[in-house]
PDBML (XML) file of the C-alpha atoms, coordinates in Angstrom:
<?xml version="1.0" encoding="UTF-8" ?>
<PDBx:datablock datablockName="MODEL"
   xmlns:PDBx="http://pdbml.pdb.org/schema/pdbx-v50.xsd"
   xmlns:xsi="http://www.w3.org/2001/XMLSchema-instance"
   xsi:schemaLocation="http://pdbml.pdb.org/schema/pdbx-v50.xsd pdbx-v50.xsd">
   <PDBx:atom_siteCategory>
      <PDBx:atom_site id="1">
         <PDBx:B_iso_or_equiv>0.00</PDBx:B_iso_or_equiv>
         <PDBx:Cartn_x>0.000</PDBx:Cartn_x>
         <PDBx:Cartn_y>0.000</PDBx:Cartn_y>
         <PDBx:Cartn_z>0.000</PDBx:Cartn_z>
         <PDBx:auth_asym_id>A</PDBx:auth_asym_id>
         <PDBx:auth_atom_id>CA</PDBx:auth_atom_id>
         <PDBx:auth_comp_id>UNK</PDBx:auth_comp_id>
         <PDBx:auth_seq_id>1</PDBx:auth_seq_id>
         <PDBx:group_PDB>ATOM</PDBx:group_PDB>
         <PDBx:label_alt_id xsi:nil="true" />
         <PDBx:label_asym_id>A</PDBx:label_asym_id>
         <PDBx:label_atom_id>CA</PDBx:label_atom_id>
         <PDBx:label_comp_id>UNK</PDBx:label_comp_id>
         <PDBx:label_entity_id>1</PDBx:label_entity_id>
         <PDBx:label_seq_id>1</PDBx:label_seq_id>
         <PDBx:occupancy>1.00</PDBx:occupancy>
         <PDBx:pdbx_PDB_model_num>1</PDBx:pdbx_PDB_model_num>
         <PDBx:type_symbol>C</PDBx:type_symbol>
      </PDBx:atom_site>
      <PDBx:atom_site id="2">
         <PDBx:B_iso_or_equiv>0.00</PDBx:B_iso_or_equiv>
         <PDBx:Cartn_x>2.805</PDBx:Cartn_x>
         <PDBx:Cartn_y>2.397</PDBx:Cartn_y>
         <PDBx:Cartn_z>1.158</PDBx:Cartn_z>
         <PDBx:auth_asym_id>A</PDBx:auth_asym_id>
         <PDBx:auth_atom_id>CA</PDBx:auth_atom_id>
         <PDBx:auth_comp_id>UNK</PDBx:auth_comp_id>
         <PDBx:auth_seq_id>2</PDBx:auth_seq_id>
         <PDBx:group_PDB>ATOM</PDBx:group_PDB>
         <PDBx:label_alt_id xsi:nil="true" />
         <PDBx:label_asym_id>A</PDBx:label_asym_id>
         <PDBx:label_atom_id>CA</PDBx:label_atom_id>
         <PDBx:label_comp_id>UNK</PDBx:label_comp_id>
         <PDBx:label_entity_id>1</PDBx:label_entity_id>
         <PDBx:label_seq_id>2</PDBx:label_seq_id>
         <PDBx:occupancy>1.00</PDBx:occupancy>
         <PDBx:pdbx_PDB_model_num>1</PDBx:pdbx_PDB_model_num>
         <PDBx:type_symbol>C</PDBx:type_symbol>
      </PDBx:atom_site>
      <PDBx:atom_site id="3">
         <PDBx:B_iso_or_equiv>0.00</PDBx:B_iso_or_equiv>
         <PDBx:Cartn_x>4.674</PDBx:Cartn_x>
         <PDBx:Cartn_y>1.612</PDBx:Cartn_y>
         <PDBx:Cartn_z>-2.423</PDBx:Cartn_z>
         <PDBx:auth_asym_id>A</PDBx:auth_asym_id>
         <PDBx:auth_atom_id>CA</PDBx:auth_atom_id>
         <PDBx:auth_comp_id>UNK</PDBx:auth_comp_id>
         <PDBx:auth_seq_id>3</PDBx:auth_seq_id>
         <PDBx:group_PDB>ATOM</PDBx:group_PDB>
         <PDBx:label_alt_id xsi:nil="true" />
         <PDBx:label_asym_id>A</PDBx:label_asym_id>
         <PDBx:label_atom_id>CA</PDBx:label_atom_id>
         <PDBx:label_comp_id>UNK</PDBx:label_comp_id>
         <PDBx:label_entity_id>1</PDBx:label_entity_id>
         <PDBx:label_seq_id>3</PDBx:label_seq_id>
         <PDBx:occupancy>1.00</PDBx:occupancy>
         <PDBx:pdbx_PDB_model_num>1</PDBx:pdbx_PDB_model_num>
         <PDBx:type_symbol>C</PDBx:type_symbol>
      </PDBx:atom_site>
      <PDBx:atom_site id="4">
         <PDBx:B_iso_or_equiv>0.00</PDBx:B_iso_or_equiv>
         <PDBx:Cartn_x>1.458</PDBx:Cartn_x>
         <PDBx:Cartn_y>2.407</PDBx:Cartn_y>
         <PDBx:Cartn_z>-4.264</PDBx:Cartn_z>
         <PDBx:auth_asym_id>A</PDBx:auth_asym_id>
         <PDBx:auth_atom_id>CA</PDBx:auth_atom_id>
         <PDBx:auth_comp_id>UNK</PDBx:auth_comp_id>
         <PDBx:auth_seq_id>4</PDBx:auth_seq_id>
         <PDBx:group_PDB>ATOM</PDBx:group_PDB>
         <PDBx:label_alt_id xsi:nil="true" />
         <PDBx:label_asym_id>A</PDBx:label_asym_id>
         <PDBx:label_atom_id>CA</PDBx:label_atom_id>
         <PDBx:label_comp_id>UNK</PDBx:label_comp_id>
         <PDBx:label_entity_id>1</PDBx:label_entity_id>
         <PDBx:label_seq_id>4</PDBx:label_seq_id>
         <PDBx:occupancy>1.00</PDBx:occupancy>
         <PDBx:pdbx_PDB_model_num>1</PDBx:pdbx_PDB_model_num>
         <PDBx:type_symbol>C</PDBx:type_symbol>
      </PDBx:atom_site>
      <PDBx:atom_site id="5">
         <PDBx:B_iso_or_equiv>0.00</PDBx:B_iso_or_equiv>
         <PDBx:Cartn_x>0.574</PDBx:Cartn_x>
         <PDBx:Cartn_y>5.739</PDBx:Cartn_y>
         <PDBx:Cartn_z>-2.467</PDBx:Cartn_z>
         <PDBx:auth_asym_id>A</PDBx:auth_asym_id>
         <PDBx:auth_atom_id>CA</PDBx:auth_atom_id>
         <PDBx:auth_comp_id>UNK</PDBx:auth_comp_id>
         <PDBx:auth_seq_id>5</PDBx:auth_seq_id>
         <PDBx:group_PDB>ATOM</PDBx:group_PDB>
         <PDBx:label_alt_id xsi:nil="true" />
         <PDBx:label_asym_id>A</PDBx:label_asym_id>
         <PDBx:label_atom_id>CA</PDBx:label_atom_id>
         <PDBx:label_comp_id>UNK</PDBx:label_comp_id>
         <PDBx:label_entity_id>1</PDBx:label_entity_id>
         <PDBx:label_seq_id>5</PDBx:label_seq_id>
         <PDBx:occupancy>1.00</PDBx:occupancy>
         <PDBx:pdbx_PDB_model_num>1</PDBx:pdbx_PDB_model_num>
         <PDBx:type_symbol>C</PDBx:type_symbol>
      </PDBx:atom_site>
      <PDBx:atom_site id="6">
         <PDBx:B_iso_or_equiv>0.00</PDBx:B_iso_or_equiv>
         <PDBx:Cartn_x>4.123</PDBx:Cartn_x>
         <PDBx:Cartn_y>6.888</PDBx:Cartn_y>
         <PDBx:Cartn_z>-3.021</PDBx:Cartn_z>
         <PDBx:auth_asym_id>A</PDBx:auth_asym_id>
         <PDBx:auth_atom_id>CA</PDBx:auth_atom_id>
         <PDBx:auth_comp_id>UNK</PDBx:auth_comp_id>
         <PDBx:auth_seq_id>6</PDBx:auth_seq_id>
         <PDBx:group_PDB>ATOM</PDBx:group_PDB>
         <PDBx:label_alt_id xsi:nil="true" />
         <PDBx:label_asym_id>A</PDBx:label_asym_id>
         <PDBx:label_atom_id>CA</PDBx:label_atom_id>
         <PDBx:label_comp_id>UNK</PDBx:label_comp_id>
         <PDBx:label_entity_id>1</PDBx:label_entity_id>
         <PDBx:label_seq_id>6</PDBx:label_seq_id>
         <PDBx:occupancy>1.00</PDBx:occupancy>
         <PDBx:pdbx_PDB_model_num>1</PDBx:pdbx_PDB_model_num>
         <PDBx:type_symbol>C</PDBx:type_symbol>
      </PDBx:atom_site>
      <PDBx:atom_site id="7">
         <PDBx:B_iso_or_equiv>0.00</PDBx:B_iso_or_equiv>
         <PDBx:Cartn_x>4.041</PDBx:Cartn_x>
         <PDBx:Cartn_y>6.333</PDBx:Cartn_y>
         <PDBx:Cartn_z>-6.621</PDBx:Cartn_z>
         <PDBx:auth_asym_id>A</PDBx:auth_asym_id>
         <PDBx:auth_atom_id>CA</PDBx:auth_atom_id>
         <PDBx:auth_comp_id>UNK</PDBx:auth_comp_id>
         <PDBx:auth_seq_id>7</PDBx:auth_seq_id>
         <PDBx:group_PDB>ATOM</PDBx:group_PDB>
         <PDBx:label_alt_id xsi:nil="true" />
         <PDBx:label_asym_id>A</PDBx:label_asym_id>
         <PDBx:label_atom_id>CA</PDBx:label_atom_id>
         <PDBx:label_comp_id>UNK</PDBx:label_comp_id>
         <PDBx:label_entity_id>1</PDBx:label_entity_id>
         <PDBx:label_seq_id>7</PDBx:label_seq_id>
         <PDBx:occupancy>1.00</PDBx:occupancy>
         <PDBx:pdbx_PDB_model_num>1</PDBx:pdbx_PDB_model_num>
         <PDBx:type_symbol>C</PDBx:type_symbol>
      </PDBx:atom_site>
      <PDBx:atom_site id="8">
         <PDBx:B_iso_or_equiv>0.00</PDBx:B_iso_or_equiv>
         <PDBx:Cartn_x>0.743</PDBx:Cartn_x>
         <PDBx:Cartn_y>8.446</PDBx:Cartn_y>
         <PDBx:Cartn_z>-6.838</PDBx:Cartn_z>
         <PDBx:auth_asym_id>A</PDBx:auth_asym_id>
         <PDBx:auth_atom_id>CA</PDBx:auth_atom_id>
         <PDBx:auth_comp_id>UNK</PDBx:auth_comp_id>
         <PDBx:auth_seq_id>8</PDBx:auth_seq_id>
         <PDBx:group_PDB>ATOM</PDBx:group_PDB>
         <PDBx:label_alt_id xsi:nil="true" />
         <PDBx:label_asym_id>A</PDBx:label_asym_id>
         <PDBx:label_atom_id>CA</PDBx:label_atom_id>
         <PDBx:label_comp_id>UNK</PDBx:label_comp_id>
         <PDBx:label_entity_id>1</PDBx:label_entity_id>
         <PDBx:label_seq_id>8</PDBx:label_seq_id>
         <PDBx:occupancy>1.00</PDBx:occupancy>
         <PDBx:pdbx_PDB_model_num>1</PDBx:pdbx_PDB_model_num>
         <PDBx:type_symbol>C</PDBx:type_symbol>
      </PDBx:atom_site>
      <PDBx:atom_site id="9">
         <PDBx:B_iso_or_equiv>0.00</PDBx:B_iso_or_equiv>
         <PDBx:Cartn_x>1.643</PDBx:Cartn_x>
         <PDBx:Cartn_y>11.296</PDBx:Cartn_y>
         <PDBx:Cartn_z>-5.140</PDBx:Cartn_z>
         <PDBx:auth_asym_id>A</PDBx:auth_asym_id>
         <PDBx:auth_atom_id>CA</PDBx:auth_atom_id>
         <PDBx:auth_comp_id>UNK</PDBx:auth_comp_id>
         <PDBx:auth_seq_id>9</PDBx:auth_seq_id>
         <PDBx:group_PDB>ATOM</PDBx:group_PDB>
         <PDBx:label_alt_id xsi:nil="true" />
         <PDBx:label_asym_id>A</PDBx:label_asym_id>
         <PDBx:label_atom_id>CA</PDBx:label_atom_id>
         <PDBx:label_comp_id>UNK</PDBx:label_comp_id>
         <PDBx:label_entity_id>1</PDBx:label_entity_id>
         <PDBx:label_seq_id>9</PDBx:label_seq_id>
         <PDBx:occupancy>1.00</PDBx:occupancy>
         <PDBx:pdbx_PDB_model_num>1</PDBx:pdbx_PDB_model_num>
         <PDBx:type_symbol>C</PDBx:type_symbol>
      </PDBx:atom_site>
      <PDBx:atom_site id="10">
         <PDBx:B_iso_or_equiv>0.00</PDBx:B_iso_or_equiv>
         <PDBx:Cartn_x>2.895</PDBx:Cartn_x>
         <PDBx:Cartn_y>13.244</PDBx:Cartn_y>
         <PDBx:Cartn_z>-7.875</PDBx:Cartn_z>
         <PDBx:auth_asym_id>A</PDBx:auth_asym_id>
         <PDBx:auth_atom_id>CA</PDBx:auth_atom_id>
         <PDBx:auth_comp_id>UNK</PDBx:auth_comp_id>
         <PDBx:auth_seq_id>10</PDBx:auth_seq_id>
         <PDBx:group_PDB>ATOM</PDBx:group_PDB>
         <PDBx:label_alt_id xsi:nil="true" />
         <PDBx:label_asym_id>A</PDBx:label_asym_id>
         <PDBx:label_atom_id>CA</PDBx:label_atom_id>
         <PDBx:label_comp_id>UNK</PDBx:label_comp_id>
         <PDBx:label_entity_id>1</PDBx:label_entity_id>
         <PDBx:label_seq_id>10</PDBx:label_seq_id>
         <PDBx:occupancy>1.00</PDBx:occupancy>
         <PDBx:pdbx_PDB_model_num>1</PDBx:pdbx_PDB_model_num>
         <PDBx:type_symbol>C</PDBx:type_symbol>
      </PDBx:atom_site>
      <PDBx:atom_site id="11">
         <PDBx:B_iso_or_equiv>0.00</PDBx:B_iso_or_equiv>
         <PDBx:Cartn_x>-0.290</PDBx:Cartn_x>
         <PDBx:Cartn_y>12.592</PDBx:Cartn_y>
         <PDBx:Cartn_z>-9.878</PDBx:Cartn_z>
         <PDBx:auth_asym_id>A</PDBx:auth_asym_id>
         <PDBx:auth_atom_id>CA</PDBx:auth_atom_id>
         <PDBx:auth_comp_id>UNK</PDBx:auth_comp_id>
         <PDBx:auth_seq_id>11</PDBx:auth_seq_id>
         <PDBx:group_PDB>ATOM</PDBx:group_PDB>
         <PDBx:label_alt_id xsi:nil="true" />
         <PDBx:label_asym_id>A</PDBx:label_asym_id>
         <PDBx:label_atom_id>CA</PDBx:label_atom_id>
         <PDBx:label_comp_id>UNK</PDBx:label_comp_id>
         <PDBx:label_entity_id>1</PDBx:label_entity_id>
         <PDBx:label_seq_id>11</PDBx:label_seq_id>
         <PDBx:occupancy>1.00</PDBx:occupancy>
         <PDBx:pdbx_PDB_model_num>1</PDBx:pdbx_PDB_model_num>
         <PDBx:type_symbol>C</PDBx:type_symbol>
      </PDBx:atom_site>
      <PDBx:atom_site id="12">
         <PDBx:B_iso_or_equiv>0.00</PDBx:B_iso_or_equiv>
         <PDBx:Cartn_x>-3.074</PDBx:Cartn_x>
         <PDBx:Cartn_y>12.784</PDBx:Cartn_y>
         <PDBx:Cartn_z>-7.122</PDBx:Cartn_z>
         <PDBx:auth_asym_id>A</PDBx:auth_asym_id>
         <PDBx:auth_atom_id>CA</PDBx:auth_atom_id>
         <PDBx:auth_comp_id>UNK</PDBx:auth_comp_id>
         <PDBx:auth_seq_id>12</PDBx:auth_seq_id>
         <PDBx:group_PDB>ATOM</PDBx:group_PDB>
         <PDBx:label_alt_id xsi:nil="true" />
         <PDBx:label_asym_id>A</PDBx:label_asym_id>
         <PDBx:label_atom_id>CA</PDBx:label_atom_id>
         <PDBx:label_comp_id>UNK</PDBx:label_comp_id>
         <PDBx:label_entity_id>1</PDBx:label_entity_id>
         <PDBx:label_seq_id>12</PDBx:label_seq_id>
         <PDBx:occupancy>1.00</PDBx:occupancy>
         <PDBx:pdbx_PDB_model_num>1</PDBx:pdbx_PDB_model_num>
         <PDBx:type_symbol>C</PDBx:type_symbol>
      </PDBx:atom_site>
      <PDBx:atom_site id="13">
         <PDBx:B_iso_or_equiv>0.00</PDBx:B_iso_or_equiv>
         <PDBx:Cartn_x>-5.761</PDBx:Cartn_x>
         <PDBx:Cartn_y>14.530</PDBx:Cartn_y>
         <PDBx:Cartn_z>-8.980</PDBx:Cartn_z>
         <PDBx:auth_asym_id>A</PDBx:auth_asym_id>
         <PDBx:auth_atom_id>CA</PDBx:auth_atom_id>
         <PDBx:auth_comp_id>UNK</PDBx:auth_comp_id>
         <PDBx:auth_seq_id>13</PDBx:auth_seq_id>
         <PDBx:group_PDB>ATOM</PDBx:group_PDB>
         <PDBx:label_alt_id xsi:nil="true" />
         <PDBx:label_asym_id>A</PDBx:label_asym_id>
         <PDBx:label_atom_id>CA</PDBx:label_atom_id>
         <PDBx:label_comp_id>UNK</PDBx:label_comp_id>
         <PDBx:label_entity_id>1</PDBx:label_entity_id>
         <PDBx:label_seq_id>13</PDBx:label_seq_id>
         <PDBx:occupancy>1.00</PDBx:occupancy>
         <PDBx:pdbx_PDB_model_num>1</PDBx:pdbx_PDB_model_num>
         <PDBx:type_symbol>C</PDBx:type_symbol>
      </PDBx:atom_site>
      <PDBx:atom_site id="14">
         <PDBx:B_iso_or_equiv>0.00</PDBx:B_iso_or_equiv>
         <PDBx:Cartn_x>-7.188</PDBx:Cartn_x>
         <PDBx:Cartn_y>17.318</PDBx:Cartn_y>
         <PDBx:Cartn_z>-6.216</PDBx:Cartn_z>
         <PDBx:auth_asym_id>A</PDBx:auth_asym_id>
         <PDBx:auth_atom_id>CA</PDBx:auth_atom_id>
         <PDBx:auth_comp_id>UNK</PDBx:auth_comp_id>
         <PDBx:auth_seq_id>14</PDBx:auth_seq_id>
         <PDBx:group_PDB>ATOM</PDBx:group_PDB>
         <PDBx:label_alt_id xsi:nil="true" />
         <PDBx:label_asym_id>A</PDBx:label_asym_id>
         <PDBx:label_atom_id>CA</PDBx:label_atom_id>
         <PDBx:label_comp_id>UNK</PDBx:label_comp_id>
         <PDBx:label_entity_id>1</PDBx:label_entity_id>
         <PDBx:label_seq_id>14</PDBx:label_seq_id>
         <PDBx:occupancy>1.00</PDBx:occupancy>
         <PDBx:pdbx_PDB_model_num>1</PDBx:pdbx_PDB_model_num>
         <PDBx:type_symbol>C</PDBx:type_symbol>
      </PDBx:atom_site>
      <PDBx:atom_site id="15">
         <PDBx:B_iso_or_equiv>0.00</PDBx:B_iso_or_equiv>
         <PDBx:Cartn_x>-10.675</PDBx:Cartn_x>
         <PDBx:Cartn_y>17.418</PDBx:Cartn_y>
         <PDBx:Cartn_z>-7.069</PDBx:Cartn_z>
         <PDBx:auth_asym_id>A</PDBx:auth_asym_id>
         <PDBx:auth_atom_id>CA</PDBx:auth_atom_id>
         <PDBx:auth_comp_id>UNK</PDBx:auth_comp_id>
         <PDBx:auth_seq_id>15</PDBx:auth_seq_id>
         <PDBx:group_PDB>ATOM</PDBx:group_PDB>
         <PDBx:label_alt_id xsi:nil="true" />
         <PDBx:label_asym_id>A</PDBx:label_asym_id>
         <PDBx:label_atom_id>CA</PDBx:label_atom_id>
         <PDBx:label_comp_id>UNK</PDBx:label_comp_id>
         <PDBx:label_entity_id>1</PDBx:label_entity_id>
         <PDBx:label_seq_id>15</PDBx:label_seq_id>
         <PDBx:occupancy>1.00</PDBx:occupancy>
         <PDBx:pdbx_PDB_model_num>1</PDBx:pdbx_PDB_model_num>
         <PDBx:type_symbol>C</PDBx:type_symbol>
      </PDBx:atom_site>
      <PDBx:atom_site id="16">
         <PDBx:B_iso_or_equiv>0.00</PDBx:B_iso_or_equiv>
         <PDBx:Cartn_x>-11.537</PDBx:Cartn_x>
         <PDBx:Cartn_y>13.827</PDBx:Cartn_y>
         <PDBx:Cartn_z>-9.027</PDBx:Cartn_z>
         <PDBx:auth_asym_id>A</PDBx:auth_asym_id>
         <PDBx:auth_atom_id>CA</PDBx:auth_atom_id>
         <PDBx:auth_comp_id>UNK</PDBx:auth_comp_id>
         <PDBx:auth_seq_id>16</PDBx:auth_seq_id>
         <PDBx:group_PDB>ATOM</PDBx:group_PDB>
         <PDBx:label_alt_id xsi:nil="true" />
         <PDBx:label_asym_id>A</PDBx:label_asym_id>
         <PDBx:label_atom_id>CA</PDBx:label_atom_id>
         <PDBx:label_comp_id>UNK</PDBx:label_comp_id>
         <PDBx:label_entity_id>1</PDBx:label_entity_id>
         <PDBx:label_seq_id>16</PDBx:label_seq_id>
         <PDBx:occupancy>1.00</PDBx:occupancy>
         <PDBx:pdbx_PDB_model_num>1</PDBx:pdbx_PDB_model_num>
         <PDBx:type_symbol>C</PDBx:type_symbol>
      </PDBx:atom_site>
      <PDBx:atom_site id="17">
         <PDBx:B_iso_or_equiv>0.00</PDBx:B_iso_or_equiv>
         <PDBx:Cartn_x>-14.628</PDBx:Cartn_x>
         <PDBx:Cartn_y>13.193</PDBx:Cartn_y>
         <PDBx:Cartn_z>-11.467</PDBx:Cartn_z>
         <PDBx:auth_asym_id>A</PDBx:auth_asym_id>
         <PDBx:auth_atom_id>CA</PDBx:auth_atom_id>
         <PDBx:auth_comp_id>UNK</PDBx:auth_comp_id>
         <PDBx:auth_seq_id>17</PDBx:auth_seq_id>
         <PDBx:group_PDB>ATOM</PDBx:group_PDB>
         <PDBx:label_alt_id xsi:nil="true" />
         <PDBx:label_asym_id>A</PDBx:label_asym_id>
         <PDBx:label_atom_id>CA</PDBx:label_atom_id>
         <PDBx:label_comp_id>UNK</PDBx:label_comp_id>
         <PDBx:label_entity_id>1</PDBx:label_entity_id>
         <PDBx:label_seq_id>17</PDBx:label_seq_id>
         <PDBx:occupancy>1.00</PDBx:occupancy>
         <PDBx:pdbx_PDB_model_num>1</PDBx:pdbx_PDB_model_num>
         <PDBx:type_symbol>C</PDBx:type_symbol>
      </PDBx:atom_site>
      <PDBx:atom_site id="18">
         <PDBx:B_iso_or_equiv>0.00</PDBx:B_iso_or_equiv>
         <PDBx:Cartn_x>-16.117</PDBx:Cartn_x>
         <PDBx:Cartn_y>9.667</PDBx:Cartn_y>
         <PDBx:Cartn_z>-11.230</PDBx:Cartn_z>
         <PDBx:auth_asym_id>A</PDBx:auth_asym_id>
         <PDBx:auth_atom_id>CA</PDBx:auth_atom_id>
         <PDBx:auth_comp_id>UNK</PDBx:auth_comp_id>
         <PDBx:auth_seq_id>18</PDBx:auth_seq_id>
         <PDBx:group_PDB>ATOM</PDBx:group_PDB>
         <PDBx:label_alt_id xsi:nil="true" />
         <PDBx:label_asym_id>A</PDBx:label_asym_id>
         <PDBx:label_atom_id>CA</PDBx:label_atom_id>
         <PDBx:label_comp_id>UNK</PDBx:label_comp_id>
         <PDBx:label_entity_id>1</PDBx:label_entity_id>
         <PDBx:label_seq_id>18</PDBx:label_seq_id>
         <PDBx:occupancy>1.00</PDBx:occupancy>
         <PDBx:pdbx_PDB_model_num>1</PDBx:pdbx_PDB_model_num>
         <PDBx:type_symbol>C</PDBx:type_symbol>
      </PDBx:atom_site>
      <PDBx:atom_site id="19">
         <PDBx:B_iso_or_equiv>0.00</PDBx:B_iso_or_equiv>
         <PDBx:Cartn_x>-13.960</PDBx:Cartn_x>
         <PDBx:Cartn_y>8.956</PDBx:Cartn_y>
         <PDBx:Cartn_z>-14.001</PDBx:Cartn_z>
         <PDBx:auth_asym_id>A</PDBx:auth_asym_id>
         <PDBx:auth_atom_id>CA</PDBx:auth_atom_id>
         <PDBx:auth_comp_id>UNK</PDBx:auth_comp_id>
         <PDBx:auth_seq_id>19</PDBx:auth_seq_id>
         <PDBx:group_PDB>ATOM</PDBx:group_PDB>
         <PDBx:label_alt_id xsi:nil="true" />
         <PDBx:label_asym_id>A</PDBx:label_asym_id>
         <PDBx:label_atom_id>CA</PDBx:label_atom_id>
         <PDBx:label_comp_id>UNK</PDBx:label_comp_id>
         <PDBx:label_entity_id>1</PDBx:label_entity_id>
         <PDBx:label_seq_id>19</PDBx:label_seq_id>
         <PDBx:occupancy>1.00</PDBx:occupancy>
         <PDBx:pdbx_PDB_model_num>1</PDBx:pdbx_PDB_model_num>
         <PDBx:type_symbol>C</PDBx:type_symbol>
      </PDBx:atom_site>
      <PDBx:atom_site id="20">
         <PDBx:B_iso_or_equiv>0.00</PDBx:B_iso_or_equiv>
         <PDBx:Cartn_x>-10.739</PDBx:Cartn_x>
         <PDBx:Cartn_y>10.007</PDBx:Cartn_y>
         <PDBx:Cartn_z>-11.996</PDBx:Cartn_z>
         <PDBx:auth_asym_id>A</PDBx:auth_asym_id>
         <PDBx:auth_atom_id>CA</PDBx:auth_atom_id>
         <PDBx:auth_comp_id>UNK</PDBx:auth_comp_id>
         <PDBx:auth_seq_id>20</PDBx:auth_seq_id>
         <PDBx:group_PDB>ATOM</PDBx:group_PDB>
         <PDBx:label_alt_id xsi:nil="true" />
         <PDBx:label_asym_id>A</PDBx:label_asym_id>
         <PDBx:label_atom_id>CA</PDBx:label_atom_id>
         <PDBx:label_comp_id>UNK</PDBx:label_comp_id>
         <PDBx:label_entity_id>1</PDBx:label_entity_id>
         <PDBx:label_seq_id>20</PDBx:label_seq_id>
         <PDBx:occupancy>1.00</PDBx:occupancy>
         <PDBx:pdbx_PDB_model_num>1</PDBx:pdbx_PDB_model_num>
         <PDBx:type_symbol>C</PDBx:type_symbol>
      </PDBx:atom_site>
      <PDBx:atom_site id="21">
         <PDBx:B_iso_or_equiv>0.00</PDBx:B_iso_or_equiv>
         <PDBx:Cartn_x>-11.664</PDBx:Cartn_x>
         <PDBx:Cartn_y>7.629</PDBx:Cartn_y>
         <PDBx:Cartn_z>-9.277</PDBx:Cartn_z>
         <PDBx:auth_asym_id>A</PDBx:auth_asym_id>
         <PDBx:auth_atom_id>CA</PDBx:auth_atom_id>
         <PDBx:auth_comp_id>UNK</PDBx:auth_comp_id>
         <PDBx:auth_seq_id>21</PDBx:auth_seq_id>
         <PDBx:group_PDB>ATOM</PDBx:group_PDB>
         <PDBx:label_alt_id xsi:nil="true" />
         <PDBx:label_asym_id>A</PDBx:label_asym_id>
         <PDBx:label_atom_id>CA</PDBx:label_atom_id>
         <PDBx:label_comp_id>UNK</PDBx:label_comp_id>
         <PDBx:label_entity_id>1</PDBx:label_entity_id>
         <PDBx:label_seq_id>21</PDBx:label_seq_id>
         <PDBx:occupancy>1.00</PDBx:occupancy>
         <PDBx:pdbx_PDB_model_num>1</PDBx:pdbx_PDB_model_num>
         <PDBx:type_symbol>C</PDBx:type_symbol>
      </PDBx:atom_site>
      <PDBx:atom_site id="22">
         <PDBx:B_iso_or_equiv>0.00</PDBx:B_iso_or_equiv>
         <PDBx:Cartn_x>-12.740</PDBx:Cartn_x>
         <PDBx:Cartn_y>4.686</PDBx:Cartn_y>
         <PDBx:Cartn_z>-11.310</PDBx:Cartn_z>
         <PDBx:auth_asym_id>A</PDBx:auth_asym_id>
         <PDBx:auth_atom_id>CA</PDBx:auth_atom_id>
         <PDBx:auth_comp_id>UNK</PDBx:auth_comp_id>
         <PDBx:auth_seq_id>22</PDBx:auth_seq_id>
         <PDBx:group_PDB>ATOM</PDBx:group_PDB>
         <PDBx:label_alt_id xsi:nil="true" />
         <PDBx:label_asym_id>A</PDBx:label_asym_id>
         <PDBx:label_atom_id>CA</PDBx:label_atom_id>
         <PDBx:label_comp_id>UNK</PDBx:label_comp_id>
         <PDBx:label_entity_id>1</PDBx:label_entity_id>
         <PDBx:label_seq_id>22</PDBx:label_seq_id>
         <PDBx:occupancy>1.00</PDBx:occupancy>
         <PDBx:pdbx_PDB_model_num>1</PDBx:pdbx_PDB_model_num>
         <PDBx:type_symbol>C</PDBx:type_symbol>
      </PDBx:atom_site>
      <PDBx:atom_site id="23">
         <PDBx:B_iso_or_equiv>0.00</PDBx:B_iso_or_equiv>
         <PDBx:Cartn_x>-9.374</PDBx:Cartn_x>
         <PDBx:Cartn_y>5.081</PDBx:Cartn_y>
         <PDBx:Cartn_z>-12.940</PDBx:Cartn_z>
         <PDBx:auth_asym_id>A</PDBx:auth_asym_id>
         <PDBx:auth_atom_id>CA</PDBx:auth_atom_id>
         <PDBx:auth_comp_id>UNK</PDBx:auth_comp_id>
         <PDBx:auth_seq_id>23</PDBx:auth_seq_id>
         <PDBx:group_PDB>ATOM</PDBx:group_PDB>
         <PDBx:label_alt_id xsi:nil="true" />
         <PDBx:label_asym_id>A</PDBx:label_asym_id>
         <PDBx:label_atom_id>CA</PDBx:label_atom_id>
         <PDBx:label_comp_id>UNK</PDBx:label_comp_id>
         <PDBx:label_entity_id>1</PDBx:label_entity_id>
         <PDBx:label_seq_id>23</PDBx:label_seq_id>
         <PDBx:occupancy>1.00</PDBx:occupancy>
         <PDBx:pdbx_PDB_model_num>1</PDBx:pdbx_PDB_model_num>
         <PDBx:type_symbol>C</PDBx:type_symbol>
      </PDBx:atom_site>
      <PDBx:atom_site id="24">
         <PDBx:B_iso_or_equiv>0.00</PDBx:B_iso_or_equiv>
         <PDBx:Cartn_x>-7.325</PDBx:Cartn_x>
         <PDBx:Cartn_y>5.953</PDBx:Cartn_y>
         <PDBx:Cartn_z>-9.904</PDBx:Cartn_z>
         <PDBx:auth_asym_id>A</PDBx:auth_asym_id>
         <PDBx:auth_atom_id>CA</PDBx:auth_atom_id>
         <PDBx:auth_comp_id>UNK</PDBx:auth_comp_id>
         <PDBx:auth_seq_id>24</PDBx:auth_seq_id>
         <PDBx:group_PDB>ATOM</PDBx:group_PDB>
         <PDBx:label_alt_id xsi:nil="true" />
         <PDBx:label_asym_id>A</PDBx:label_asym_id>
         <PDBx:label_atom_id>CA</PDBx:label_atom_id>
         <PDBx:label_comp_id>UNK</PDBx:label_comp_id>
         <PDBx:label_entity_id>1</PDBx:label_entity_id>
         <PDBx:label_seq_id>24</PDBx:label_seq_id>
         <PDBx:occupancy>1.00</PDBx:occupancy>
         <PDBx:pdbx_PDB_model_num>1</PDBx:pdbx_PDB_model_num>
         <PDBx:type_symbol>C</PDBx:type_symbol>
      </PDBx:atom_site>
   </PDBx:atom_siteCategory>
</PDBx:datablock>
């Protein structure tokens, strides 16, 4: 989990659609 989260920090999308999310 801790691997994952680091490798999406640079890309965390600050206010997410439902498309975002299902794609997240």
């Amino acid at each position: 989990i801790e691997l994952v989260c680091d490798r999406h920090a640079s890309n965390n999308c600050s206010s997410p659609s439902l498309a975002d999310i299902v794609a997240a």
